[in-house]
N, C-alpha and C. Protein backbone atom coordinates (compact mmCIF):
# COMPACT_ATOMS: atom_id res chain seq x y z
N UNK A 1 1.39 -13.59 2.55
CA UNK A 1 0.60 -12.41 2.73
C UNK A 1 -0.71 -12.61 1.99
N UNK A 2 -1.75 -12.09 2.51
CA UNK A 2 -2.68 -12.36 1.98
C UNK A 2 -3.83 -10.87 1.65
N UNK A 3 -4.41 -10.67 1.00
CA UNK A 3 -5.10 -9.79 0.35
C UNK A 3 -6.75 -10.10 1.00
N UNK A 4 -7.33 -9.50 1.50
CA UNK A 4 -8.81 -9.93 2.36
C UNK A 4 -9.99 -8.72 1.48
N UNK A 5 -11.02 -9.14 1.38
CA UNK A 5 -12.00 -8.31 0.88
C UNK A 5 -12.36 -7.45 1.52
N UNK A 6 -13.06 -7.00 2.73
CA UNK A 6 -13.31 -5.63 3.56
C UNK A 6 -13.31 -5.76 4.95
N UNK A 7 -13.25 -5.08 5.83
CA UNK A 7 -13.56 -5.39 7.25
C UNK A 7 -14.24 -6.21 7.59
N UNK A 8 -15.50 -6.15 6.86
CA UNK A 8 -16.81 -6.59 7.30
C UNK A 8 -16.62 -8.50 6.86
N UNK A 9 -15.69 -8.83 5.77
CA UNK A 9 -15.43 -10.06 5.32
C UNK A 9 -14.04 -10.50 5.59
N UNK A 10 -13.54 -10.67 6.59
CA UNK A 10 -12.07 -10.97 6.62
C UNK A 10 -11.96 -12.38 6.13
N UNK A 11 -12.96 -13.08 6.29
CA UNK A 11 -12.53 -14.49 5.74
C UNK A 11 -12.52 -14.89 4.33
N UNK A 12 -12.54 -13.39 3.46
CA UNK A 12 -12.94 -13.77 2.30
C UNK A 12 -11.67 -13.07 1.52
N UNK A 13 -10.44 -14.23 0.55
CA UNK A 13 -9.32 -14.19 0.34
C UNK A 13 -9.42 -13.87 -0.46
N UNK A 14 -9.36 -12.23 -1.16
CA UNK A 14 -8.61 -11.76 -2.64
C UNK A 14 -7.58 -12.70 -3.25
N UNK A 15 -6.64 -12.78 -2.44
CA UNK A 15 -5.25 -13.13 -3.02
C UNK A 15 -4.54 -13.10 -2.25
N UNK A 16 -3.46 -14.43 -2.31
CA UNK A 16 -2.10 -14.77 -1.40
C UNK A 16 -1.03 -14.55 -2.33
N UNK A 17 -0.05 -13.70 -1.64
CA UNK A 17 1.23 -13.42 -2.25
C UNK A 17 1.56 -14.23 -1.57
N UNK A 18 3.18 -15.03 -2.26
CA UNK A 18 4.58 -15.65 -1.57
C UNK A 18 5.44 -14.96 -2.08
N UNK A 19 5.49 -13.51 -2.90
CA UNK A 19 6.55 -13.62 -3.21
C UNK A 19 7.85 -12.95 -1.86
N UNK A 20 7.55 -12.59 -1.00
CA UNK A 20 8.31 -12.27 0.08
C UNK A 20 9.02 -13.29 0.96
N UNK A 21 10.26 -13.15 1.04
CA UNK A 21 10.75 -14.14 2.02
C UNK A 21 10.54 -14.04 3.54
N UNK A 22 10.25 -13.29 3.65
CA UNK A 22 10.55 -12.94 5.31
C UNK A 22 9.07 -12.06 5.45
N UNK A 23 8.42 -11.55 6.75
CA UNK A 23 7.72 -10.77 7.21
C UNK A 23 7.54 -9.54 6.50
N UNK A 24 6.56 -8.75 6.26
CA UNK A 24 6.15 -7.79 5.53
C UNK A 24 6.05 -6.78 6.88
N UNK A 25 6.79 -5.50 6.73
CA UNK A 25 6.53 -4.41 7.06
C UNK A 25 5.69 -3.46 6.90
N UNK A 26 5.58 -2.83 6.08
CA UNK A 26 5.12 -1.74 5.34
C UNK A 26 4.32 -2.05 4.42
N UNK A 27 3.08 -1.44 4.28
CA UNK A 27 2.29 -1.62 2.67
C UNK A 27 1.23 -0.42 2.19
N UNK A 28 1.36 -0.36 1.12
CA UNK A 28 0.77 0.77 0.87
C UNK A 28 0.46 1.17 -0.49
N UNK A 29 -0.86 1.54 -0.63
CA UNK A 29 -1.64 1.87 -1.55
C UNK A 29 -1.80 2.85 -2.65
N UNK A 30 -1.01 3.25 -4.28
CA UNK A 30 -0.48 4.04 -4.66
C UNK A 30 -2.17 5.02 -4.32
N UNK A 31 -1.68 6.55 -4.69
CA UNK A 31 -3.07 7.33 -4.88
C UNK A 31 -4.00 6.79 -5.01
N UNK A 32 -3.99 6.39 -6.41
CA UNK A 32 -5.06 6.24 -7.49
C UNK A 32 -5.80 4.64 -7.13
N UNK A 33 -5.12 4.14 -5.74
CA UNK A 33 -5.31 2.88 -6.15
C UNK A 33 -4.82 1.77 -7.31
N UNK A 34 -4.22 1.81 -7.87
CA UNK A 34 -3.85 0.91 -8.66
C UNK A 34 -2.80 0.28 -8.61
N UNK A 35 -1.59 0.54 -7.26
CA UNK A 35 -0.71 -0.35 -7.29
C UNK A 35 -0.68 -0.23 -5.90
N UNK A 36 0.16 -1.63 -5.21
CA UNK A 36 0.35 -1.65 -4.15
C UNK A 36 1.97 -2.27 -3.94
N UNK A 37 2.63 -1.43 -3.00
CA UNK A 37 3.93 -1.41 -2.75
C UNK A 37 3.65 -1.90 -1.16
N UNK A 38 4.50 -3.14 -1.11
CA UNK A 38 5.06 -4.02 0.05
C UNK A 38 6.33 -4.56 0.36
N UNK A 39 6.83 -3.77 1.44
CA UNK A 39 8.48 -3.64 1.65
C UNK A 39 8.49 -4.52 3.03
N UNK A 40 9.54 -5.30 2.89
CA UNK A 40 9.27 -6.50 3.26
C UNK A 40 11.03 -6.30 4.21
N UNK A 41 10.95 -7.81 5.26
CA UNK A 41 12.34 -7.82 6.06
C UNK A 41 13.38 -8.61 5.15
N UNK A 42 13.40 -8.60 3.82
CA UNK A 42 13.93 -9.34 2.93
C UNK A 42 14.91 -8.37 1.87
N UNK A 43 14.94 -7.18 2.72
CA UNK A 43 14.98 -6.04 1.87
C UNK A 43 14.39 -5.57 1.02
N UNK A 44 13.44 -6.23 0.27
CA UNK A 44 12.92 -5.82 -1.02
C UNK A 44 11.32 -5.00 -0.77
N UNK A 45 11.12 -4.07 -2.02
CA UNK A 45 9.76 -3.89 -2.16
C UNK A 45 9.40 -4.31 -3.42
N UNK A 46 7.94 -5.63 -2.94
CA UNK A 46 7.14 -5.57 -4.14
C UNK A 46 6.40 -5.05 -4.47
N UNK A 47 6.13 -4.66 -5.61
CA UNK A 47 4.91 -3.79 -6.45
C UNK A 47 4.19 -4.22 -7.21
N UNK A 48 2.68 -4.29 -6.83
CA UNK A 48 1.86 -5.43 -7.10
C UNK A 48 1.10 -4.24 -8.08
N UNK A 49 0.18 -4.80 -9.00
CA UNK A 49 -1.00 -4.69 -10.18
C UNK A 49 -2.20 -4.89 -9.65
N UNK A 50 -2.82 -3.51 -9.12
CA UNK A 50 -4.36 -4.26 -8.21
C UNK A 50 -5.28 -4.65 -9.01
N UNK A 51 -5.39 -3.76 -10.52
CA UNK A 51 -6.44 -4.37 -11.33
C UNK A 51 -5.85 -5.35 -12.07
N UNK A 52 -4.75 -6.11 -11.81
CA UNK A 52 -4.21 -7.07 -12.61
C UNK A 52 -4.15 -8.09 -11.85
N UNK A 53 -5.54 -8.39 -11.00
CA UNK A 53 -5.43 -9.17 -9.91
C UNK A 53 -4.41 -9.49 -8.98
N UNK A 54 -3.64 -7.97 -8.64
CA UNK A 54 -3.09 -8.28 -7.41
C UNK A 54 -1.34 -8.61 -8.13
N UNK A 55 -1.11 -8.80 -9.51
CA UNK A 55 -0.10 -9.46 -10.03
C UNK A 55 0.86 -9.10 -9.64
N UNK A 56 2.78 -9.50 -9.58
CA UNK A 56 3.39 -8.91 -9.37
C UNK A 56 4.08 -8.31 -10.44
N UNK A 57 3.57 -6.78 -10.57
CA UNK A 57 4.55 -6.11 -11.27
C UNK A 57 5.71 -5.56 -11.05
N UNK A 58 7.02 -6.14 -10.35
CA UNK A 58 8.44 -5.47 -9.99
C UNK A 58 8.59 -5.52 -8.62
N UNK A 59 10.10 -6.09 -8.65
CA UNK A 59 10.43 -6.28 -7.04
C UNK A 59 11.72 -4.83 -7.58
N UNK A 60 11.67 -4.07 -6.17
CA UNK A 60 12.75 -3.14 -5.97
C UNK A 60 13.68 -3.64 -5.16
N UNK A 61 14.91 -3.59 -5.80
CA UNK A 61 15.89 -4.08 -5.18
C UNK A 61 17.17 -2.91 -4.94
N UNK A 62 18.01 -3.18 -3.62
CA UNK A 62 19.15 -2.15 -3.24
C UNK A 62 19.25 -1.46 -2.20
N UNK A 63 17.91 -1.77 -1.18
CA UNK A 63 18.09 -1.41 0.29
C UNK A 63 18.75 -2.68 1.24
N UNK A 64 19.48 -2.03 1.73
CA UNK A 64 20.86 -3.06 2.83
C UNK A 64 20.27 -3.30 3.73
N UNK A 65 19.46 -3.26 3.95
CA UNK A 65 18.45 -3.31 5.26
C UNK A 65 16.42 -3.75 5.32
N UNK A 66 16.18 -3.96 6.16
CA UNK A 66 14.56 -4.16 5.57
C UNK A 66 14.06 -2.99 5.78
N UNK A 67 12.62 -2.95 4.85
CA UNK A 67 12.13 -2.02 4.65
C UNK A 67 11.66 -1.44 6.13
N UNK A 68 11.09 -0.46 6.39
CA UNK A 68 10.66 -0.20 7.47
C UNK A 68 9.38 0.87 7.42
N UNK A 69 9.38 1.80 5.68
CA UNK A 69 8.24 2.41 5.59
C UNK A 69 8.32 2.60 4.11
N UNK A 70 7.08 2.44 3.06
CA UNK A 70 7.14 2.82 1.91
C UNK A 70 5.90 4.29 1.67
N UNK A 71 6.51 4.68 0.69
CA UNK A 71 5.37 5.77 0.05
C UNK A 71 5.05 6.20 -1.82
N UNK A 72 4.53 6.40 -1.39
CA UNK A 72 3.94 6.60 -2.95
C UNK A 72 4.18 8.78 -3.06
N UNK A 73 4.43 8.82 -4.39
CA UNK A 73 4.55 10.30 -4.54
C UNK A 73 2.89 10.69 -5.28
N UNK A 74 2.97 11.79 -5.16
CA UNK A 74 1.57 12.17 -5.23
C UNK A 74 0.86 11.63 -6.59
N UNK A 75 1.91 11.59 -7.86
CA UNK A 75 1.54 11.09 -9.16
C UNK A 75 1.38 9.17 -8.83
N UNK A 76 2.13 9.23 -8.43
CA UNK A 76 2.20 7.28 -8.38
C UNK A 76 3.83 7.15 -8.93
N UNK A 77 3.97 7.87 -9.72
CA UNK A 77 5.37 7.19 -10.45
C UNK A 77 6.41 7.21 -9.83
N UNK A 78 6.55 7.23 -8.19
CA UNK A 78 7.87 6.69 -7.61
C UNK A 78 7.22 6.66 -5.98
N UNK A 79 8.65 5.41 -5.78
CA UNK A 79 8.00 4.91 -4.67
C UNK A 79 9.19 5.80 -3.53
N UNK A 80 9.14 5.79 -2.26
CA UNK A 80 10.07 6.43 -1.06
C UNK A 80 10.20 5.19 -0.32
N UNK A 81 11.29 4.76 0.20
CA UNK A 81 11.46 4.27 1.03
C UNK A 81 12.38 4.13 2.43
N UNK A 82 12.89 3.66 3.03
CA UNK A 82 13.43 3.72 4.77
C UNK A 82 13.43 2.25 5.00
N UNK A 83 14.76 2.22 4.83
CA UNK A 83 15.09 0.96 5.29
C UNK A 83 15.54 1.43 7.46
N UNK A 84 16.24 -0.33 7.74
CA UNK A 84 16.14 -0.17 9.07
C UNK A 84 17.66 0.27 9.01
N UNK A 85 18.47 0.60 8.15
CA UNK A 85 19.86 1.18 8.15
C UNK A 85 19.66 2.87 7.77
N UNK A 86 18.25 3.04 7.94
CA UNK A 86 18.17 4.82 7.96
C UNK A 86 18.61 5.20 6.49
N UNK A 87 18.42 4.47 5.60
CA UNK A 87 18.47 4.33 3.77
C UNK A 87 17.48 5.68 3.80
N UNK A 88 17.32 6.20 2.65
CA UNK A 88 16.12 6.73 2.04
C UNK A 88 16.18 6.53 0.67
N UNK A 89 15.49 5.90 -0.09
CA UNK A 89 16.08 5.36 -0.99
C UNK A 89 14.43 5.49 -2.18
N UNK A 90 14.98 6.19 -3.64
CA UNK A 90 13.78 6.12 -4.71
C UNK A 90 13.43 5.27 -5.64
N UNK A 91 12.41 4.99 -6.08
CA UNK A 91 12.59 4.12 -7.02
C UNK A 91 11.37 4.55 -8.32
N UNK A 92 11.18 4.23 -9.25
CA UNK A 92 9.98 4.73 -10.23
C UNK A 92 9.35 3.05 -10.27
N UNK A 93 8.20 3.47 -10.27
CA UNK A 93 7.14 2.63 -10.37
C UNK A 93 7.21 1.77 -11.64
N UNK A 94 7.52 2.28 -12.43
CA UNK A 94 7.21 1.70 -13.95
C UNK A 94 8.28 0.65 -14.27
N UNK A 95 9.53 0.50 -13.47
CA UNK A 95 10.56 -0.38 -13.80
C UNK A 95 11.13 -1.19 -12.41
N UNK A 96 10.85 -0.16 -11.53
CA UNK A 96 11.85 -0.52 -10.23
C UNK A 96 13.04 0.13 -9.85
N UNK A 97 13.61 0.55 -11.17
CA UNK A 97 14.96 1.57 -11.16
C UNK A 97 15.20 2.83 -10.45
C-alpha cells in the first residue's frame, strides 16, 4: 500500500506500507487527522501515526473475517469495524484492545 501526496501528484510516494498481507479494504482518516486506520482481507486493522511518518502504531486483532468498513468515533479514541462475517466489532485507538 502506498501513501501518494495529492491528486494533483500521484507519482509522488509519501510512504509504502507492507505491513498487510492480503488486499486492503477500507481506510480511513481519524477526525483530527492524525491517525489512519486500514482494515485489510487479512483480518486485521492497522493503525498508522500520520505525523509519525505514517508509522505503524497497532495492528487490531479478533475479526474472523476481513475487514469490510472501518470508522473512527467522533473523539478518535476508538475505532468501528464490519468484518465480511457481519462482526461489529470496537477497538480503542491507544492500544488496539
Amino acid at each position: 500500500m502506498t501513501i501518494r501526496k495529492a491528486p494533483d501528484s500521484l507519482d509522488t510516494v509519501v510512504k509504502t506500507m507492507t505491513d498487510s498481507k492480503e488486499w486492503i479494504e477500507a481506510m480511513v482518516y481519524s477526525p483530527d487527522g492524525s491517525k489512519l486506520a486500514v482494515g485489510s482481507h487479512d483480518n486485521n486493522i492497522y493503525l498508522y501515526d500520520v505525523n509519525g511518518g505514517y508509522s505503524l502504531s497497532g495492528t487490531c486483532k479478533g475479526n474472523s473475517s476481513f475487514i469490510v468498513s472501518v470508522d473512527f468515533s467522533a473523539d478518535g479514541e476508538y475505532i468501528r469495524t464490519v468484518s465480511g462475517a457481519h462482526e461489529l466489532l470496537f477497538y480503542t485507538t491507544n492500544n488496539c484492545k
